[in-house]
C-alpha atoms as a PDB file:
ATOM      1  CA  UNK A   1     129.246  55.314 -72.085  1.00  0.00           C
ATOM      2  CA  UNK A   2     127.050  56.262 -75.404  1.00  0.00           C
ATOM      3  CA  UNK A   3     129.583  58.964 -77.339  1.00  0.00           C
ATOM      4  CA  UNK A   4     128.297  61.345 -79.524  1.00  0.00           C
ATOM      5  CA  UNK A   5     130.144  63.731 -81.859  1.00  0.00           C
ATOM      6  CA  UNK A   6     127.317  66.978 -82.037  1.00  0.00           C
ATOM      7  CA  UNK A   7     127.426  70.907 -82.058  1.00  0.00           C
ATOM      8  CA  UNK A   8     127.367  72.716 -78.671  1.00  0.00           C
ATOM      9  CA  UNK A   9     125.443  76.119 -78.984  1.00  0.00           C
ATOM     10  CA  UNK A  10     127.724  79.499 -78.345  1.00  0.00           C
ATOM     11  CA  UNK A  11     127.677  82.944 -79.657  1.00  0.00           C
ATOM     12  CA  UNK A  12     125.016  85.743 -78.282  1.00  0.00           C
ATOM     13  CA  UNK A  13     121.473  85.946 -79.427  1.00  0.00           C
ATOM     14  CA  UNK A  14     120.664  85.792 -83.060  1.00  0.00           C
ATOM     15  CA  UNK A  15     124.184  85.259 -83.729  1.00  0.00           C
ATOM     16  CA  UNK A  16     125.055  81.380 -83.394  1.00  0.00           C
ATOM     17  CA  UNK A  17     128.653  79.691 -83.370  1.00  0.00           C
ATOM     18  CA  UNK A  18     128.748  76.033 -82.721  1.00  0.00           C
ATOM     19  CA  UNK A  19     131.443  73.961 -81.572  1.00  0.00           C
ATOM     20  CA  UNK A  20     131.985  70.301 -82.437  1.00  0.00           C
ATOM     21  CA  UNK A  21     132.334  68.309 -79.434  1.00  0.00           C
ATOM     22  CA  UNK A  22     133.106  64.775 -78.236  1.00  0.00           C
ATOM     23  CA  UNK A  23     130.377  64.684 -75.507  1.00  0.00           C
ATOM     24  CA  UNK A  24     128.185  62.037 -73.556  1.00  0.00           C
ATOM     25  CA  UNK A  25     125.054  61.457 -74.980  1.00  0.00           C
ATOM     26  CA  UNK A  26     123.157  61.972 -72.094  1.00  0.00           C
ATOM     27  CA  UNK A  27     124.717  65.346 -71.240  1.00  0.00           C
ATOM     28  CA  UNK A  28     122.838  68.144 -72.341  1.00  0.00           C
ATOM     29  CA  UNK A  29     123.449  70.169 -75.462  1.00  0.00           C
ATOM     30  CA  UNK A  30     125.367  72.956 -74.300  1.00  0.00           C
ATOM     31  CA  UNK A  31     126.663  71.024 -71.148  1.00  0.00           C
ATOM     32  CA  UNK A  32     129.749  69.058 -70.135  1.00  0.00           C
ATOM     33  CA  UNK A  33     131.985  67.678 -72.766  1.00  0.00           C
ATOM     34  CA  UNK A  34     135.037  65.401 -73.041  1.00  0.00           C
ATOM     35  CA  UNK A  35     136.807  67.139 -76.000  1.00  0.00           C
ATOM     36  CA  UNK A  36     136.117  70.032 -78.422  1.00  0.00           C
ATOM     37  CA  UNK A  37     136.909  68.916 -82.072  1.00  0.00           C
ATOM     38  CA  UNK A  38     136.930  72.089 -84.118  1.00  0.00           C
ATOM     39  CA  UNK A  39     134.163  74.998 -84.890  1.00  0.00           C
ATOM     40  CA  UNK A  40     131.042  75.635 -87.235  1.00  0.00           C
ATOM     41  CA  UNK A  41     130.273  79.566 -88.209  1.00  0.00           C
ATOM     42  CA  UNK A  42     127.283  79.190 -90.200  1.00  0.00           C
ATOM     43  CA  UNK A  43     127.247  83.264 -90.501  1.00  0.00           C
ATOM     44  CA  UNK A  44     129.753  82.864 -93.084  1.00  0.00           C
ATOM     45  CA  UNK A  45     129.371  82.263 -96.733  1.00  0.00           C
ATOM     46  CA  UNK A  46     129.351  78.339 -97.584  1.00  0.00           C
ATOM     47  CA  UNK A  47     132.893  78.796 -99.587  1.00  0.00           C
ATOM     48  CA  UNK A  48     134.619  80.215 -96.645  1.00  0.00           C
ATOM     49  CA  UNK A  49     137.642  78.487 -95.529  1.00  0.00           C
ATOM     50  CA  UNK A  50     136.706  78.817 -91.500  1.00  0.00           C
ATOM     51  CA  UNK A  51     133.019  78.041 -92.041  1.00  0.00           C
ATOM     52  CA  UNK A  52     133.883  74.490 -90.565  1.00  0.00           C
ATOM     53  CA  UNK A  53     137.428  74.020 -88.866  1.00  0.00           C
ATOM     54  CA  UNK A  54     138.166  70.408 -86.930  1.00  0.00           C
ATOM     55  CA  UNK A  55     141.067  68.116 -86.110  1.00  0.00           C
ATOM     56  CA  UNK A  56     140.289  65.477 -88.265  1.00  0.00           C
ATOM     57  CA  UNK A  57     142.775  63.187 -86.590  1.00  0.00           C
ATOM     58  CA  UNK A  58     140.412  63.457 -83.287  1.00  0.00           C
ATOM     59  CA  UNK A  59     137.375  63.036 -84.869  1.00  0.00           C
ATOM     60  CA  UNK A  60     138.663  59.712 -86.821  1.00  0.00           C
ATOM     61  CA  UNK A  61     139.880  58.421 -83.425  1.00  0.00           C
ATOM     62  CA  UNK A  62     136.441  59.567 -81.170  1.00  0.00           C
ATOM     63  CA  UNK A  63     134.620  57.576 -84.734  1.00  0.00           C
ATOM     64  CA  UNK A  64     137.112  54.572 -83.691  1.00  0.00           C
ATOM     65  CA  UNK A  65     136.438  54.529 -80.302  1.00  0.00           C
ATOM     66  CA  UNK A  66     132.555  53.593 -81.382  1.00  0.00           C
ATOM     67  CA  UNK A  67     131.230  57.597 -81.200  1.00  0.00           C
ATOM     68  CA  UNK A  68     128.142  58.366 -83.187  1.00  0.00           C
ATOM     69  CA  UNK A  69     127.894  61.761 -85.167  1.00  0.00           C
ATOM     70  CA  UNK A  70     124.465  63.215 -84.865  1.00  0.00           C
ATOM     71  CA  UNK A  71     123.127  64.084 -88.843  1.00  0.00           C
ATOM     72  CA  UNK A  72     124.765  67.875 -89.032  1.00  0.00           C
ATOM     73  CA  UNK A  73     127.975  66.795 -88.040  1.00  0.00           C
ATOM     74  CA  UNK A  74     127.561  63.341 -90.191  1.00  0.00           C
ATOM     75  CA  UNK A  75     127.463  65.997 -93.192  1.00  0.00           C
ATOM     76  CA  UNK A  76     130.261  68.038 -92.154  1.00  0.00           C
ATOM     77  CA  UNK A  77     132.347  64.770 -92.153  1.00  0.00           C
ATOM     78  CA  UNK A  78     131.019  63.554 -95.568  1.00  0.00           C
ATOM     79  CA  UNK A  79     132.102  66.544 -97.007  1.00  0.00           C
ATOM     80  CA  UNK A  80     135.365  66.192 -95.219  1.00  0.00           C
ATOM     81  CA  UNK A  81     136.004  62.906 -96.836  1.00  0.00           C
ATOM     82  CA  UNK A  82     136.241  61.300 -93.104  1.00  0.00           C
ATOM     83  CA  UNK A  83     133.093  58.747 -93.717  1.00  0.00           C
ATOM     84  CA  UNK A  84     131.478  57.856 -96.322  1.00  0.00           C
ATOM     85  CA  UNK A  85     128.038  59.285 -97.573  1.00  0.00           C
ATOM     86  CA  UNK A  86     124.975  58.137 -96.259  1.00  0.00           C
ATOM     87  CA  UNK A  87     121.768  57.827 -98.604  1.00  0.00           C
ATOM     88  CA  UNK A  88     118.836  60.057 -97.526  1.00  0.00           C
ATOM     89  CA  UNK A  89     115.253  59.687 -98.144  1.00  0.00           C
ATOM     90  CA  UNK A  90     112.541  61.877 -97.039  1.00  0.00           C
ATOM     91  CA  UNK A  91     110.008  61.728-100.022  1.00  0.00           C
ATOM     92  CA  UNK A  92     107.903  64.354 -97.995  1.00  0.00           C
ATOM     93  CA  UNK A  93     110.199  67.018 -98.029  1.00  0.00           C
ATOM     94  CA  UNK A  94     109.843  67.191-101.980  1.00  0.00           C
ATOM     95  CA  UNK A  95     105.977  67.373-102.024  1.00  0.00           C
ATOM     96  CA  UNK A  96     104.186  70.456-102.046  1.00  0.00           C
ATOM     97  CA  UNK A  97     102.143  71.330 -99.128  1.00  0.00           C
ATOM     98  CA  UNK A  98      98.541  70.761 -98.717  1.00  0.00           C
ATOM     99  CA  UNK A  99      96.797  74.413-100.617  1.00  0.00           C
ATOM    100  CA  UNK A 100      99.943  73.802-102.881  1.00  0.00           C
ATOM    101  CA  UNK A 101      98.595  70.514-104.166  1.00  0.00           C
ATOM    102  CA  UNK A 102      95.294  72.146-104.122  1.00  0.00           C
ATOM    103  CA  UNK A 103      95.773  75.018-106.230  1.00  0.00           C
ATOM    104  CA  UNK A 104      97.752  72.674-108.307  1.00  0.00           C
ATOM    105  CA  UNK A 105      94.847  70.295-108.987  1.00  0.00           C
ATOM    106  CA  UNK A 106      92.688  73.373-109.502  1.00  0.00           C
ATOM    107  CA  UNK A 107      94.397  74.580-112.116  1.00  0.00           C
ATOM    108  CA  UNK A 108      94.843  71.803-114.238  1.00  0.00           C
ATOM    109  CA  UNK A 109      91.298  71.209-113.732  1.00  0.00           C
ATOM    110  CA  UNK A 110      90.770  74.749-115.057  1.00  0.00           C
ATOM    111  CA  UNK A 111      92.887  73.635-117.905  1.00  0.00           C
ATOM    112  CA  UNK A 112      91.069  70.680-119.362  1.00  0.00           C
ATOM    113  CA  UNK A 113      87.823  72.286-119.023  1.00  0.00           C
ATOM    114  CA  UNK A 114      89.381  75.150-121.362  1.00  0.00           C
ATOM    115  CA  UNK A 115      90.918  72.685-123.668  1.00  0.00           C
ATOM    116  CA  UNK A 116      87.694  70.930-124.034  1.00  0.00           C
ATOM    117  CA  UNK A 117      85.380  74.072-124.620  1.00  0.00           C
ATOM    118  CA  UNK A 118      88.517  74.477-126.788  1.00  0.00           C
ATOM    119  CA  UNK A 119      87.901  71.422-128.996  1.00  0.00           C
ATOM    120  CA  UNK A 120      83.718  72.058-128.920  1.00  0.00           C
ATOM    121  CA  UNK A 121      84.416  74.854-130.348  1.00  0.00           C
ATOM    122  CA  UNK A 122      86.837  73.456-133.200  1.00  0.00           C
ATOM    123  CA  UNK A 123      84.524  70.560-133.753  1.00  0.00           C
ATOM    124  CA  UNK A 124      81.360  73.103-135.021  1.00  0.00           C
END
């Protein structure tokens, strides 16, 4: 049985709550779960003490028992100390978009035409 150690969805509309569950992989998100490992509020402010609540003692025996934390959870437990922190690389996400790059090249063309009409006018 594939484990996975994810967030299942609760709180009302517009107001999420997630808890961190032990579940089968190929249950669905909000579905059937073998154990509930602590709580995410991500309404609260980032230094809040119950932002993120979980029994790490659980978690480090659901990792043990070959589970596999899906990327959200993967941070929470970095940050936790309970595994080691992964390197990340999306190169894309630091890049401008497209009419970003656009107005970008724009400009400094607009800026070495004015340098040069800059130096004509030096040079006479």
């Amino acid at each position: 049985m594939a484990m996975k150690l994810r967030l299942a969805r609760g709180g009302s509309k517009k107001r999420p709550y997630y808890s961190i569950v032990a579940a089968d992989s190929r249950m669905p998100r909000d579905g059937r779960f073998i154990e509930k490992l602590g709580t995410y509020n991500p309404l609260l402010a980032k230094d809040s003490e119950d932002r993120i609540r979980m029994d790490v003692e659980r978690v480090k025996y659901w990792l043990g028992q070959g589970a596999q934390p899906t990327d959200r959870v993967s941070r929470f437990l970095e940050a936790a100390g309970v595994v080691e922190k992964k390197t990340r690389n999306n190169p894309k996400k630091a890049q401008p978009g497209k009419a970003a790059q656009e107005r970008a090249a724009a400009r400094a063309e607009k800026a070495a035409a004015a340098q040069s009409a800059g130096e004509d006018a030096a040079a006479e």
